[in-house]
Protein backbone atom coordinates (compact mmCIF):
# COMPACT_ATOMS: atom_id res chain seq x y z
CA UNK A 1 140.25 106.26 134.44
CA UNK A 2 137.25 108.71 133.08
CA UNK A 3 134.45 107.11 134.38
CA UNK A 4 130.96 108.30 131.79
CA UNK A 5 127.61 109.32 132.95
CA UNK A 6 125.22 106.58 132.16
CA UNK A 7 122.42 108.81 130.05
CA UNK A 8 118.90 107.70 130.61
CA UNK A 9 115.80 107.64 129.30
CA UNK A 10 114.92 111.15 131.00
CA UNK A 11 118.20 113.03 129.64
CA UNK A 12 116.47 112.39 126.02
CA UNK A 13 113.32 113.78 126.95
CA UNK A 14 115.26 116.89 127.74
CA UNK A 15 117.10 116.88 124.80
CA UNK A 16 120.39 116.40 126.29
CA UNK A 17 120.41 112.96 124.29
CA UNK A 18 118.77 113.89 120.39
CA UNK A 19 116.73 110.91 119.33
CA UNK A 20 117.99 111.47 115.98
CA UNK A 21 121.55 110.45 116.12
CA UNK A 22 121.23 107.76 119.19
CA UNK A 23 119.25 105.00 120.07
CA UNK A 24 119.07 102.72 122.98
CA UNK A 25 120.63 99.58 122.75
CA UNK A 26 121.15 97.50 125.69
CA UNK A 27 119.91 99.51 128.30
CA UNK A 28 122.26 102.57 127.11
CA UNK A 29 121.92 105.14 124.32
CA UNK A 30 124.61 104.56 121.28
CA UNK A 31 125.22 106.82 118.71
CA UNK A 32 123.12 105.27 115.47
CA UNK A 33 124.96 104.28 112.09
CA UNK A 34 126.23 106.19 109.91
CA UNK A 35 126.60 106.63 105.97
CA UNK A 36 128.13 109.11 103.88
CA UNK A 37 125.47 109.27 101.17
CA UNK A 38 122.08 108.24 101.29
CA UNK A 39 122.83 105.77 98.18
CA UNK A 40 124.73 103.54 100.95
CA UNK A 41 122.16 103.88 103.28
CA UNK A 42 119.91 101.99 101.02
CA UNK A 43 122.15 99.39 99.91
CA UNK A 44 122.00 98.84 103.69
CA UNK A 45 118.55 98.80 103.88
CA UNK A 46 118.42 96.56 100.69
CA UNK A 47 121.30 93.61 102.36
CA UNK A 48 119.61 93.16 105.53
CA UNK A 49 115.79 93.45 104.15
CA UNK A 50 115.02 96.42 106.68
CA UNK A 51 111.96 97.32 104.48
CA UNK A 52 110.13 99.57 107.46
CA UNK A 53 113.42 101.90 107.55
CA UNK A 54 114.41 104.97 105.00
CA UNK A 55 117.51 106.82 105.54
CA UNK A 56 117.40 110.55 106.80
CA UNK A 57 119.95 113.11 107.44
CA UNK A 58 120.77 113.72 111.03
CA UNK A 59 120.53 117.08 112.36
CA UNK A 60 123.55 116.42 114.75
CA UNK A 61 126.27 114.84 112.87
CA UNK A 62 125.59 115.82 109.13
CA UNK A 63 125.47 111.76 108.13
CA UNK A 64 122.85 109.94 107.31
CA UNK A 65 120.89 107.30 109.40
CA UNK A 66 118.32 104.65 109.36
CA UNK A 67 115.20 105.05 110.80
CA UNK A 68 111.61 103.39 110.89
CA UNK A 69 109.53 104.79 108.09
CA UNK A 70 106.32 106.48 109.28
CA UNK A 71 103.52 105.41 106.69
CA UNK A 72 101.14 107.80 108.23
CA UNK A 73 103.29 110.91 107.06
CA UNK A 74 104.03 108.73 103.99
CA UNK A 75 100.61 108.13 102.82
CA UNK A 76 99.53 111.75 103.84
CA UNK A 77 102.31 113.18 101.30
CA UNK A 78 101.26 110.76 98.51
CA UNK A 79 97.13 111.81 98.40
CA UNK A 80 97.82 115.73 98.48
């Protein structure tokens, strides 16, 4: 039996783990949804009333994800 490496916190903060495509979930990092299009990635959004997340397009895998929305960068874009 292959026995895996547990990753931790300090493998992502040297980029051995991207934040992008994984996400901690019970103590271990999983590899974070993914959708085809970003159409289905807001359907998702829309179902489960996740109204702080927009999709984005991972750098690793090519999918797209669902990540919190940062209304800083948001509101920034909208006033320029």
């Amino acid at each position: 039996m292959i026995k895996q490496k547990q990753t931790t916190r300090s493998d992502c903060n040297k980029h051995i783990i991207k934040r992008e495509h994984y996400a901690k979930k019970y103590g271990d990092w999983k590899p974070k949804k993914k959708f085809d299009t970003e159409e289905s990635a807001q359907e998702w959004i829309k179902q489960y009333k996740m109204y702080k997340y927009s999709p984005y397009i991972c750098k690793v895998c090519g999918k797209w994800h669902i990540g919190i929305k940062n209304i800083k960068i948001e509101y920034n874009e909208e006033n320029q």
